[in-house]
C-alpha atoms as a PDB file:
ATOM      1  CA  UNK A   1     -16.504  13.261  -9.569  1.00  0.00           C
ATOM      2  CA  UNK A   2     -12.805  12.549  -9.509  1.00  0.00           C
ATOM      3  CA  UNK A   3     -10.841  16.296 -10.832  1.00  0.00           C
ATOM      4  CA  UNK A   4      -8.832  14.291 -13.632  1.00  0.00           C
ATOM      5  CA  UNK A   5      -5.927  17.799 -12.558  1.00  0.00           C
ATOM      6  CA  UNK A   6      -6.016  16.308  -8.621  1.00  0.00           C
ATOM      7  CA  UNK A   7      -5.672  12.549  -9.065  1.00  0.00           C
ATOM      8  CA  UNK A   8      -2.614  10.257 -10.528  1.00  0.00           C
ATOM      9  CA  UNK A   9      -3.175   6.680 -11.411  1.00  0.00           C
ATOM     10  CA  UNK A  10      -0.639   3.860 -10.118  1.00  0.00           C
ATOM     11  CA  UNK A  11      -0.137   0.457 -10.132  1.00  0.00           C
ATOM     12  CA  UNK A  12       2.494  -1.553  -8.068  1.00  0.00           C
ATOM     13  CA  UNK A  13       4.884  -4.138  -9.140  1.00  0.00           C
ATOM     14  CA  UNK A  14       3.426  -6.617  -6.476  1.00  0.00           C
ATOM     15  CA  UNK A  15       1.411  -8.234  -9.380  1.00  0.00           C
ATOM     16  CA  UNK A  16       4.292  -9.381 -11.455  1.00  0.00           C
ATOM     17  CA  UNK A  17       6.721 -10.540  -8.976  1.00  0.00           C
ATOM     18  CA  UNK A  18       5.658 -10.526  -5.113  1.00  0.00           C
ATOM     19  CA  UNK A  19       8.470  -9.648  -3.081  1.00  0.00           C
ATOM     20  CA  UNK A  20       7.705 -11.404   0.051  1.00  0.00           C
ATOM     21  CA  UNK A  21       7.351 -14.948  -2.170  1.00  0.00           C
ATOM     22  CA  UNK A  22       9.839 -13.759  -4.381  1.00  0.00           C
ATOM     23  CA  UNK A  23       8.901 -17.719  -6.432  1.00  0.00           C
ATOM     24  CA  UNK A  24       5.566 -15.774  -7.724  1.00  0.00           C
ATOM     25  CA  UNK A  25       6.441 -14.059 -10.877  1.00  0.00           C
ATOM     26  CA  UNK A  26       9.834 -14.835 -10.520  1.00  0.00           C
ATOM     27  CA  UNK A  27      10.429 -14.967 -14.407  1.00  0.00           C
ATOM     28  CA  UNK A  28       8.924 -11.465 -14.895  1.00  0.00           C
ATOM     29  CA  UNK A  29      11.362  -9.094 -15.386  1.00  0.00           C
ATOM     30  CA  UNK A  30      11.304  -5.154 -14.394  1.00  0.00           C
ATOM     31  CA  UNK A  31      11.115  -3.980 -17.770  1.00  0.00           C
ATOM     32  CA  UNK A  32       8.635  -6.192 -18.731  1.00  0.00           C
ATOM     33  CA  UNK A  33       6.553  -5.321 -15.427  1.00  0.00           C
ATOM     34  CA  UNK A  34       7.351  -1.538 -16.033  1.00  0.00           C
ATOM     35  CA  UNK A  35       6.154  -1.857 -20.072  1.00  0.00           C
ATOM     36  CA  UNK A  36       3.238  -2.915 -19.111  1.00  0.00           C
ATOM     37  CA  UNK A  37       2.241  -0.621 -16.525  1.00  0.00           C
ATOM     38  CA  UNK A  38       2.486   1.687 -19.351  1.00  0.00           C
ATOM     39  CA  UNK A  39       0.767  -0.026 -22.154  1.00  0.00           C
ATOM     40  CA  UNK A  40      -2.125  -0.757 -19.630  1.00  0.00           C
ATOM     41  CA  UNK A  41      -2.415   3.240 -19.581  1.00  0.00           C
ATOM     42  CA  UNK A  42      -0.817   3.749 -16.051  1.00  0.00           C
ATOM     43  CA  UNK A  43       1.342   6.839 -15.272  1.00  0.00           C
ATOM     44  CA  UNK A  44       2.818   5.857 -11.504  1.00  0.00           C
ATOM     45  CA  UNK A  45       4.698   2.923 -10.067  1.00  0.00           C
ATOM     46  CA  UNK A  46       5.458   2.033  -6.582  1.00  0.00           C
ATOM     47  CA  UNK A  47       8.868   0.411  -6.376  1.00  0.00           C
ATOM     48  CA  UNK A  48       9.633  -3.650  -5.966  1.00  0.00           C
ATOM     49  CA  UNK A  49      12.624  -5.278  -5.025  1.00  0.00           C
ATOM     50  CA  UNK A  50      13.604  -6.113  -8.979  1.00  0.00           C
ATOM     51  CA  UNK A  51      13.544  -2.051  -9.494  1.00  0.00           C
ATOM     52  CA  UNK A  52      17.357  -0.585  -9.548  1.00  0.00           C
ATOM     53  CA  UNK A  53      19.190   0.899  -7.226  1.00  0.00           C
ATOM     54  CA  UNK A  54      20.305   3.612  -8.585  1.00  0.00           C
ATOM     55  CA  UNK A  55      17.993   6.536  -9.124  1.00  0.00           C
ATOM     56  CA  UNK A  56      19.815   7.771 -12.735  1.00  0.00           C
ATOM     57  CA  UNK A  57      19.647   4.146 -14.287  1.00  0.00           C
ATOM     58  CA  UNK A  58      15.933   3.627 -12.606  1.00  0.00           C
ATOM     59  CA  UNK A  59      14.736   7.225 -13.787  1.00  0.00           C
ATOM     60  CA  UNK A  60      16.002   6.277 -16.819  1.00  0.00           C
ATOM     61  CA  UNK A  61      13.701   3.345 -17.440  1.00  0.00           C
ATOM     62  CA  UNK A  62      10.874   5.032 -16.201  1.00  0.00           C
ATOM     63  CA  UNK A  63      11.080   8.120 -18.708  1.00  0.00           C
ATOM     64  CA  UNK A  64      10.854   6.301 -21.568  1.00  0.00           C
ATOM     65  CA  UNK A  65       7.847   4.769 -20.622  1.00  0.00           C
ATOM     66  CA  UNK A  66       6.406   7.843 -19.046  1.00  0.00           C
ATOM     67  CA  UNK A  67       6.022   5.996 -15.454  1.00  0.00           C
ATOM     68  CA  UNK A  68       7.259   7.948 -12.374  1.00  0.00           C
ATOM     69  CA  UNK A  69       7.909   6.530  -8.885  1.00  0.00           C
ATOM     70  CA  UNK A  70       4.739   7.669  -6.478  1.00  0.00           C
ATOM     71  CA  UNK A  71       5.723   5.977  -3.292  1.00  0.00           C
ATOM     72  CA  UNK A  72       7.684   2.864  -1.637  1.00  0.00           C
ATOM     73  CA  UNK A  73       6.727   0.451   1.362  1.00  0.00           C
ATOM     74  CA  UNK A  74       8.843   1.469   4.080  1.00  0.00           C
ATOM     75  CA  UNK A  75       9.362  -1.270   7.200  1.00  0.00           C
ATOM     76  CA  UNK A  76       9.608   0.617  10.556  1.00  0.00           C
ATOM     77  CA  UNK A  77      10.385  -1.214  13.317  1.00  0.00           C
ATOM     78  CA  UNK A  78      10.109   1.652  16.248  1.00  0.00           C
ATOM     79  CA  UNK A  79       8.657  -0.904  19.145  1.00  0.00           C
ATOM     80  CA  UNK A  80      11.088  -3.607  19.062  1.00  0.00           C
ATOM     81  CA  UNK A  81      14.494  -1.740  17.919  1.00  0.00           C
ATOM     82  CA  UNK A  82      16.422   0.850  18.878  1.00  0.00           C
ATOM     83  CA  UNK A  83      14.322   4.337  17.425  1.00  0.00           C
ATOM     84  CA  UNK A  84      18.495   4.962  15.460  1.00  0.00           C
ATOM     85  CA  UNK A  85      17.876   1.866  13.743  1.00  0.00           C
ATOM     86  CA  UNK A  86      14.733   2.992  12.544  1.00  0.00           C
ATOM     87  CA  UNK A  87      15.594   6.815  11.638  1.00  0.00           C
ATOM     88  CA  UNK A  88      18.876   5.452   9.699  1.00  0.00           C
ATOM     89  CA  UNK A  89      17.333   3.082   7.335  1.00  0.00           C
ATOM     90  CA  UNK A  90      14.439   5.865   6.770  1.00  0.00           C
ATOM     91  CA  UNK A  91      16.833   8.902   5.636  1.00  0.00           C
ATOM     92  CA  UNK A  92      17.719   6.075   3.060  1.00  0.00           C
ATOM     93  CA  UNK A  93      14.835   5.452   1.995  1.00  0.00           C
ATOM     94  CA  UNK A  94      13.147   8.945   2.006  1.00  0.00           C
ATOM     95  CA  UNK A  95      16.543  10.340  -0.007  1.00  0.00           C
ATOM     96  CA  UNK A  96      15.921   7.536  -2.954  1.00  0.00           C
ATOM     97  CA  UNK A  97      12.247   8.429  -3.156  1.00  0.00           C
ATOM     98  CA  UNK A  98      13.179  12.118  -3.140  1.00  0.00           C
ATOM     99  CA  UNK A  99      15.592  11.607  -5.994  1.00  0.00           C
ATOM    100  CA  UNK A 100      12.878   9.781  -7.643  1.00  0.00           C
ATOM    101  CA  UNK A 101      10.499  12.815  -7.185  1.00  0.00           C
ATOM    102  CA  UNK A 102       8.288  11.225  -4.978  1.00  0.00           C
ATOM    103  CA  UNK A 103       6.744  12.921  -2.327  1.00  0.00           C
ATOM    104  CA  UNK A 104       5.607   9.865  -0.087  1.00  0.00           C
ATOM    105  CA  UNK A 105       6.352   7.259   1.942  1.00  0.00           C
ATOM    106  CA  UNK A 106       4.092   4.742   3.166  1.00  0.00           C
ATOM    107  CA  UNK A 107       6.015   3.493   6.351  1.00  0.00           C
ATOM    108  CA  UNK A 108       3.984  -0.030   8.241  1.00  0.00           C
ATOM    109  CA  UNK A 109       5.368  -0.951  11.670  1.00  0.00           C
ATOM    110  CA  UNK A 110       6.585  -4.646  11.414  1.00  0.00           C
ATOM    111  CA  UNK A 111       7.768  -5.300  14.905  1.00  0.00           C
ATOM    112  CA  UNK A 112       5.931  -8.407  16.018  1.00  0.00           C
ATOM    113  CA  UNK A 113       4.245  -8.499  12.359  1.00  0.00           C
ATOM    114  CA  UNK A 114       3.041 -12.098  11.024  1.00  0.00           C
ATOM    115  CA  UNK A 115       2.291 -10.947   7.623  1.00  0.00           C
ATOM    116  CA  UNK A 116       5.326 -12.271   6.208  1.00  0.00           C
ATOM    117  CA  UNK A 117       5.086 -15.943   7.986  1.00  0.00           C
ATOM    118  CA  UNK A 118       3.830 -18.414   6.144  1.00  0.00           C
ATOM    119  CA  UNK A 119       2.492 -20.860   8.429  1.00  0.00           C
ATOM    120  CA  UNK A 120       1.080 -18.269  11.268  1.00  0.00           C
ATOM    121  CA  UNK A 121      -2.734 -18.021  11.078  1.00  0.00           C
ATOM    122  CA  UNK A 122      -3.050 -14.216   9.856  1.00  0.00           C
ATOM    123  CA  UNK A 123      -6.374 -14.302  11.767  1.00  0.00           C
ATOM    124  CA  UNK A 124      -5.441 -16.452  15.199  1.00  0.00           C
ATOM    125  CA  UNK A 125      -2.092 -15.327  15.605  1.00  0.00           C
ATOM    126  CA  UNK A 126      -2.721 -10.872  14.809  1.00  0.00           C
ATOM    127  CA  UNK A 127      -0.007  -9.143  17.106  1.00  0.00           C
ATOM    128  CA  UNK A 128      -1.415  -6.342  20.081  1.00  0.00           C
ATOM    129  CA  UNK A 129       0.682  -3.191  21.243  1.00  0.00           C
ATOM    130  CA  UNK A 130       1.720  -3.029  24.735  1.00  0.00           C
ATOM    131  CA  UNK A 131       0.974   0.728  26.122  1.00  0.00           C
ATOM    132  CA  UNK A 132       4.722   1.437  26.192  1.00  0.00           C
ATOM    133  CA  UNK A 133       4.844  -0.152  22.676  1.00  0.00           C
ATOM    134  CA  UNK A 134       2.074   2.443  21.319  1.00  0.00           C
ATOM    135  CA  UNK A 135       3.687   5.196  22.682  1.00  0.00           C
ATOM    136  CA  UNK A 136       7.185   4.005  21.051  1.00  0.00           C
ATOM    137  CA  UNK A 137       5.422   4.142  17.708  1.00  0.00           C
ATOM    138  CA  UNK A 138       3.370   7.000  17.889  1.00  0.00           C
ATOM    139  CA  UNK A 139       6.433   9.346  18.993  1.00  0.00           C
ATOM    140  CA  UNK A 140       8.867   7.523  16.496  1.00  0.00           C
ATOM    141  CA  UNK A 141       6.257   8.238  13.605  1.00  0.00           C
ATOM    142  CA  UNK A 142       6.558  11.625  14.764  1.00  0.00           C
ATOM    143  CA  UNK A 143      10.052  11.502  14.326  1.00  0.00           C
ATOM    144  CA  UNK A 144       9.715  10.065  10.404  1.00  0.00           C
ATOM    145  CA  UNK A 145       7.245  12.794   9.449  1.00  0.00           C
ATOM    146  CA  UNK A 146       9.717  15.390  10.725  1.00  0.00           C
ATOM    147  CA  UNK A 147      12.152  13.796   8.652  1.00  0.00           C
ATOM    148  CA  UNK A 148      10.127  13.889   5.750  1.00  0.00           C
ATOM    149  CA  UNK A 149       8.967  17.003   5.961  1.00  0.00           C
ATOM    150  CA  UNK A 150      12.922  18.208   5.776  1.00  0.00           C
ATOM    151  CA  UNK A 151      12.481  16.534   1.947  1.00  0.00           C
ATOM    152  CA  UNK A 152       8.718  18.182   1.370  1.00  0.00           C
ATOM    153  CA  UNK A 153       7.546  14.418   2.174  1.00  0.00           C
ATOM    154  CA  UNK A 154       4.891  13.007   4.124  1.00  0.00           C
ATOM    155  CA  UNK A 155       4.782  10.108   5.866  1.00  0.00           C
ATOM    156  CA  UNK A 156       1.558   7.710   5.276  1.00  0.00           C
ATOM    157  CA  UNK A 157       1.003   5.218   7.422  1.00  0.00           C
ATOM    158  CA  UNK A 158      -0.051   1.882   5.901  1.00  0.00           C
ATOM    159  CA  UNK A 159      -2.348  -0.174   8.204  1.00  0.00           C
ATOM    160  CA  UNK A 160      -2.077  -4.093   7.492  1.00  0.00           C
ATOM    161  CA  UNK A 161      -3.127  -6.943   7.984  1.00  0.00           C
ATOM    162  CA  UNK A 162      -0.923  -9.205  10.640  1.00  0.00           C
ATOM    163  CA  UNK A 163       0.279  -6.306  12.220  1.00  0.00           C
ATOM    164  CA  UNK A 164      -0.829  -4.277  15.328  1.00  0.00           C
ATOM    165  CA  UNK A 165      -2.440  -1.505  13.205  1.00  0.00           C
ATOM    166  CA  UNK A 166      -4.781  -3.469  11.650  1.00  0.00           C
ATOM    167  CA  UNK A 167      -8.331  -2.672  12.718  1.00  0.00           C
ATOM    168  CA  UNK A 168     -10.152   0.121  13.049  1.00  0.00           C
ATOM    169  CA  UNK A 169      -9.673   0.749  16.427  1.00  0.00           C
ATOM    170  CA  UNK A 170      -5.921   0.618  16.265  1.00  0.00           C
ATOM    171  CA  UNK A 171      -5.891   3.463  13.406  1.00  0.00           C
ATOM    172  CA  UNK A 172      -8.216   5.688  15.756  1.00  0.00           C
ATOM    173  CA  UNK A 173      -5.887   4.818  17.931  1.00  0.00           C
ATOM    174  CA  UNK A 174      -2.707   5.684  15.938  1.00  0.00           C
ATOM    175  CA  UNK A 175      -4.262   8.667  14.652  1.00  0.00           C
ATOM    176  CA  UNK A 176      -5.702   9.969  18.072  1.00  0.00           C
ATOM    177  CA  UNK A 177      -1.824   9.804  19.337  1.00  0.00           C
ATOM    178  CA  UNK A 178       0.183  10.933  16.413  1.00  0.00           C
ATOM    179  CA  UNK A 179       0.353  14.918  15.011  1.00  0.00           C
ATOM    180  CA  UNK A 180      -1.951  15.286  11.939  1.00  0.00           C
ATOM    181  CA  UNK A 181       0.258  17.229  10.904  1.00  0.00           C
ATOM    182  CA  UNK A 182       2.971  14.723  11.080  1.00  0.00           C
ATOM    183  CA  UNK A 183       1.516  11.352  10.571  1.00  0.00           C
ATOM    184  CA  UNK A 184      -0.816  10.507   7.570  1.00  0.00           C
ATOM    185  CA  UNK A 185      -2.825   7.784   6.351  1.00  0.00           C
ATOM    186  CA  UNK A 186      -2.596   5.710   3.593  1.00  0.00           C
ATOM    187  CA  UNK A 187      -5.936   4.344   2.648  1.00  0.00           C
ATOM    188  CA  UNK A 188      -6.400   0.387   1.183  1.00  0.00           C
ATOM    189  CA  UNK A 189      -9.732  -0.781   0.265  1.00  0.00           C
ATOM    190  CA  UNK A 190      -8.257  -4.322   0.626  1.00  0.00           C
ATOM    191  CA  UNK A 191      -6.779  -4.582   3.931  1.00  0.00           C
ATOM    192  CA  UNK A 192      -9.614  -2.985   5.511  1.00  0.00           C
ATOM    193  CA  UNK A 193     -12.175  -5.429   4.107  1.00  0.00           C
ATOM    194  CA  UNK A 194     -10.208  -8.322   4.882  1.00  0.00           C
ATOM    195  CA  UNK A 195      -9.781  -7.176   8.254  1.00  0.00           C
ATOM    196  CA  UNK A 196     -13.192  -6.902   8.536  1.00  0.00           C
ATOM    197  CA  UNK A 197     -13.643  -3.346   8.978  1.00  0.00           C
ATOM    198  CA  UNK A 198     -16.179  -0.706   6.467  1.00  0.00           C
ATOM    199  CA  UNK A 199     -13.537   1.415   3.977  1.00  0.00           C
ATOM    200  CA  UNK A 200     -16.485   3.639   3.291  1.00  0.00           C
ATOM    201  CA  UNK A 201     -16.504   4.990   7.182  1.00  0.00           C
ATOM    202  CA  UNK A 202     -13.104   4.635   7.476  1.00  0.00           C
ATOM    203  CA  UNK A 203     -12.150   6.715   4.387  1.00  0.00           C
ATOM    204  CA  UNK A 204     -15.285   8.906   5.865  1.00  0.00           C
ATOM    205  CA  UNK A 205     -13.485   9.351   9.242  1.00  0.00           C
ATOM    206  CA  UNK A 206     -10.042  10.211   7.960  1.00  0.00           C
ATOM    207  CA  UNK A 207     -10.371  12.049   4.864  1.00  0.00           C
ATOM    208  CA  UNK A 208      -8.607  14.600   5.435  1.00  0.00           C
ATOM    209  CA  UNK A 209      -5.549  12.487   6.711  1.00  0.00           C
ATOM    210  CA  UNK A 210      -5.332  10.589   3.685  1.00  0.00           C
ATOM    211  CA  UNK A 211      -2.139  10.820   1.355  1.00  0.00           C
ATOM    212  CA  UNK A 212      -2.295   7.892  -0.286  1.00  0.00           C
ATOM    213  CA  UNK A 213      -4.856   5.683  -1.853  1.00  0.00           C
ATOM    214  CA  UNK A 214      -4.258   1.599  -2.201  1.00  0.00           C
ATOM    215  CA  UNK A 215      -7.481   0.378  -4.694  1.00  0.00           C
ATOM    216  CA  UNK A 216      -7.689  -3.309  -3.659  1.00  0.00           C
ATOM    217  CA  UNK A 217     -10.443  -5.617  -3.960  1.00  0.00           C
ATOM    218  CA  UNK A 218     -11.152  -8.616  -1.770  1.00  0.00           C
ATOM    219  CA  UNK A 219     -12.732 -12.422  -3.144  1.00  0.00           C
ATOM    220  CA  UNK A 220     -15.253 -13.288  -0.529  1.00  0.00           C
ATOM    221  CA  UNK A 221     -14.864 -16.736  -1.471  1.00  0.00           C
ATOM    222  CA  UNK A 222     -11.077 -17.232  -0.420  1.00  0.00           C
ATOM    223  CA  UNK A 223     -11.518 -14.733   2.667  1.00  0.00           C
ATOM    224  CA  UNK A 224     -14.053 -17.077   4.037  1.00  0.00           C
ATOM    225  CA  UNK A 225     -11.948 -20.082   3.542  1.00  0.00           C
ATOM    226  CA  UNK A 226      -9.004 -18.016   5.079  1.00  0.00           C
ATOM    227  CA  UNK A 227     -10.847 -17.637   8.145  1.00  0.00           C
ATOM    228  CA  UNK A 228     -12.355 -21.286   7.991  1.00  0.00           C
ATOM    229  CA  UNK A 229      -8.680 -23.196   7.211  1.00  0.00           C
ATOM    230  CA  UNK A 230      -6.691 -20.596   9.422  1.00  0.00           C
ATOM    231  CA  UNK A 231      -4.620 -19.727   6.548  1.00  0.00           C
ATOM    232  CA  UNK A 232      -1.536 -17.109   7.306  1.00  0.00           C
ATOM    233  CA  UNK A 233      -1.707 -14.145   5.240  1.00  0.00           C
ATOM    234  CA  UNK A 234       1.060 -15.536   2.732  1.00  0.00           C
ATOM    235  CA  UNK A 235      -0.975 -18.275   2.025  1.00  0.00           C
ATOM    236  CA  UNK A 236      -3.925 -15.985   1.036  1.00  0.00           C
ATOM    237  CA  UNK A 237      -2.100 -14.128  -1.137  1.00  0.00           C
ATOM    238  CA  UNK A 238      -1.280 -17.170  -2.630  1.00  0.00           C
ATOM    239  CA  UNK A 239      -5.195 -18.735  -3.372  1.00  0.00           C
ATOM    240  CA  UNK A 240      -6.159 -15.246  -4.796  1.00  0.00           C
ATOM    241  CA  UNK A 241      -7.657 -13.380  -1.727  1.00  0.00           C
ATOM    242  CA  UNK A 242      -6.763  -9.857  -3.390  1.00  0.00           C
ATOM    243  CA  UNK A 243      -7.709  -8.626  -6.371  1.00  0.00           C
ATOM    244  CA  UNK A 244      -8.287  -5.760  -8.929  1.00  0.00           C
ATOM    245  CA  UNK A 245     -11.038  -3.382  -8.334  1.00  0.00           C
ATOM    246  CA  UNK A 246     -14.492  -4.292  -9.696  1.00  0.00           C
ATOM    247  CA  UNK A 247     -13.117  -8.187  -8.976  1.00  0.00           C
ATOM    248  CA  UNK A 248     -14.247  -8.596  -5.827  1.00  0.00           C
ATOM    249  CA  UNK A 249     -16.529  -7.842  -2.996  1.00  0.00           C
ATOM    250  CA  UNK A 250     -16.139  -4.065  -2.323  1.00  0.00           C
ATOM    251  CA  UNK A 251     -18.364  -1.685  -3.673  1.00  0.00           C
ATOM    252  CA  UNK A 252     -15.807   1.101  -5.186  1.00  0.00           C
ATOM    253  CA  UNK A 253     -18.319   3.769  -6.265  1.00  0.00           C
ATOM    254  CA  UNK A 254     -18.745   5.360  -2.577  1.00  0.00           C
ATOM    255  CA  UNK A 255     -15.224   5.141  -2.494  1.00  0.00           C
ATOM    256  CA  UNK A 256     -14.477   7.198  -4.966  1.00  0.00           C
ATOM    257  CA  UNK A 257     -17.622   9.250  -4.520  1.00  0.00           C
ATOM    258  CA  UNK A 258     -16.039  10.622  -0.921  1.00  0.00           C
ATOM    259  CA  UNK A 259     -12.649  11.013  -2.898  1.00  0.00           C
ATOM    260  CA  UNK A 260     -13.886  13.414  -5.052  1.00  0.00           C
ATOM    261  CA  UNK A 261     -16.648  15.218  -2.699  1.00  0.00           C
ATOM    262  CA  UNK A 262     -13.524  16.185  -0.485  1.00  0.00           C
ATOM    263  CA  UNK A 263     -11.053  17.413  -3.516  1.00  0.00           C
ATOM    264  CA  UNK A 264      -8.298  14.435  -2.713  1.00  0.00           C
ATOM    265  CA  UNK A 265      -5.022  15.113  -4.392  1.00  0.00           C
ATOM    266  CA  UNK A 266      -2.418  12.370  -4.659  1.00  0.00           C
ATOM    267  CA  UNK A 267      -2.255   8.836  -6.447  1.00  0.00           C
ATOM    268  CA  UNK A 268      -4.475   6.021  -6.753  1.00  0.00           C
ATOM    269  CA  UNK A 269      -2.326   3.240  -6.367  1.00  0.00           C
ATOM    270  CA  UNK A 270      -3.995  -0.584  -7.875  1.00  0.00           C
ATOM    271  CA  UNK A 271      -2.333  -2.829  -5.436  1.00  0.00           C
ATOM    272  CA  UNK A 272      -3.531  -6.459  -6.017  1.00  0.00           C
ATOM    273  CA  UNK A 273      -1.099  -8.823  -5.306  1.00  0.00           C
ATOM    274  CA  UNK A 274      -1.623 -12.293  -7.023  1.00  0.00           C
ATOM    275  CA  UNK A 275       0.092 -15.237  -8.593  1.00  0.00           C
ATOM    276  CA  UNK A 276       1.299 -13.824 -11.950  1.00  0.00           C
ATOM    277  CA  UNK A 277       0.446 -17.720 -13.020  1.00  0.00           C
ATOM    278  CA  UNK A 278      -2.612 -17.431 -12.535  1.00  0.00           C
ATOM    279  CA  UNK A 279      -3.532 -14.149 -12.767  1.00  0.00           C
ATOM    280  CA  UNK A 280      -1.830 -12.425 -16.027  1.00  0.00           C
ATOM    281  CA  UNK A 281      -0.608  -9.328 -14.711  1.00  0.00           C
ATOM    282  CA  UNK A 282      -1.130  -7.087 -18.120  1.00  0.00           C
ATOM    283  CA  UNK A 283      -4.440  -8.487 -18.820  1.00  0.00           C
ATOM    284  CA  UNK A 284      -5.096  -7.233 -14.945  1.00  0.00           C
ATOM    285  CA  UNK A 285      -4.110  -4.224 -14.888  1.00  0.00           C
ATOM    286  CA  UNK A 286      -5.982  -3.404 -18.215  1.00  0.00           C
ATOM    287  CA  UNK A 287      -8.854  -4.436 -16.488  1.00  0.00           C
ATOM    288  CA  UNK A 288      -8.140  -2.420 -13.767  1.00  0.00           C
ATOM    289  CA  UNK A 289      -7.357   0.807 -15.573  1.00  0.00           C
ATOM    290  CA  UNK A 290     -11.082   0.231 -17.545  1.00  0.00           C
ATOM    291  CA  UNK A 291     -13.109  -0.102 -14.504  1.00  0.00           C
ATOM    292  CA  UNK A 292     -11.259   2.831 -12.966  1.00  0.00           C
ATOM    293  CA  UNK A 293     -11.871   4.856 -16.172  1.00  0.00           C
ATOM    294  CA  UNK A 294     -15.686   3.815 -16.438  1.00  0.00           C
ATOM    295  CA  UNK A 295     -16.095   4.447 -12.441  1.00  0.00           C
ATOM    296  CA  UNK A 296     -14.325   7.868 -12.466  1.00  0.00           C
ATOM    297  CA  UNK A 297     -13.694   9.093 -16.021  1.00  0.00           C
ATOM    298  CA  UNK A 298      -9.841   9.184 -15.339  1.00  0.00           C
END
């Protein structure tokens, strides 16, 4: 079982207003997103682009509805920039989160990423690393965690879909050439299934690189058609590809099982991003916080 003193529950904004298509759940506003979060029983938010600025005013919100910030998408771009372009915009980034309290940062290399285009077949069109480009990111990743670890923070990488760490050979690779000690994982059920790869041996294999934990379900239905139509990954986001856990096709219970065999301490983080529109983000994320309760008694 899950030690209720070890584990955190999150949920991110990305279900009432989707910053990459910034038209879904565009009328949702951040207290109303944050309010929910709350009344749906969740203690942890990651941060969206409606969120403010300013840590004081943003803290502010938060405490009165007994949320804190848990982590925020960072966008490295270490193989087609300059590494200083990189390292500047992350001691930003890393001092708001550690004025937020948070203690890390899920950083996902977007040089030659497709995942924000919206006509670009997320399948077809998946970016490769040269060998010089691999080597670029594993040493600049390097260079993050040691930047984070000045704060107390670790850096955990986020493998995605149309980018070049996507599969499961790409994070054995990332992981083979980055310090452990360094360079972390972030888990998500959801981008591993879509990508075709097993979560179970994944989260098996890496266990104890894991310092953050994305709970994201997958519709079989609309990942077929995905495939089948060459949709880009914007596109299906937009027919409903994600989901909440217990939605979809992923079976959550070994999941959490190996979670709680190997005493994981951090968040659990529901990221399912969907149209608002169609998807009621409230009546979502209640469901969401009852299946995690009823799989894990959290």
């Amino acid at each position: 079982m899950i030690d209720k003193n070890n584990v955190k529950l999150g949920i991110a904004p990305i279900a009432w207003t989707n910053d990459d298509m910034p038209e879904l759940g565009g009328e949702n506003t951040f207290e109303q997103c944050v309010s929910e979060m709350a009344l749906a029983g969740f203690t942890g938010s990651e941060i969206g682009n409606k969120y403010p600025k300013d840590p004081a005013v943003l803290k502010k919100a938060l405490d009165l509805r007994g949320i804190r910030i848990c982590n925020a998408w960072f966008s490295a771009f270490l193989t087609t920039k300059p590494l200083e372009e990189t390292v500047e915009a992350f001691i930003k980034h890393r001092d708001f989160l550690h004025a937020m309290g948070a203690k890390v940062i899920g950083a996902c290399e977007q040089g030659h990423s497709i995942q924000g285009m919206m006509d670009v077949p997320v399948f077809d069109m998946k970016p490769s690393f040269t060998a010089e480009e691999w080597d670029r990111l594993a040493k600049g990743l390097e260079v993050l965690g040691r930047l984070a670890a000045e704060k107390d923070m670790v850096v955990a990488y986020h493998h995605h879909m149309g980018t070049g760490v996507q599969t499961l050979e790409e994070i054995d690779r990332l992981m083979t050439m980055t310090d452990p000690n360094l360079v972390y994982l972030l888990f998500d059920s959801g981008h591993l299934t879509f990508s075709g790869e097993n979560p179970e041996e994944v989260l098996k294999k890496y266990i104890k690189r894991i310092q953050h934990v994305h709970l994201k379900d997958v519709r079989k239905d609309v990942l077929e058609r995905v495939k089948n139509e060459k949709l880009s990954f914007l596109q299906a986001v937009k027919e409903g590809a994600f989901t909440i856990p217990g939605d979809g096709m992923i079976d959550f219970e070994p999941l959490f099982d190996i979670l709680g065999e190997n005493n994981y301490m951090g968040w659990f983080v529901v990221e399912a991003e969907q149209d608002p529109a169609k998807a009621n983000p409230l009546e979502y994320a209640i469901r969401a916080r009852k299946y995690i309760s009823e799989k894990t008694g959290l």
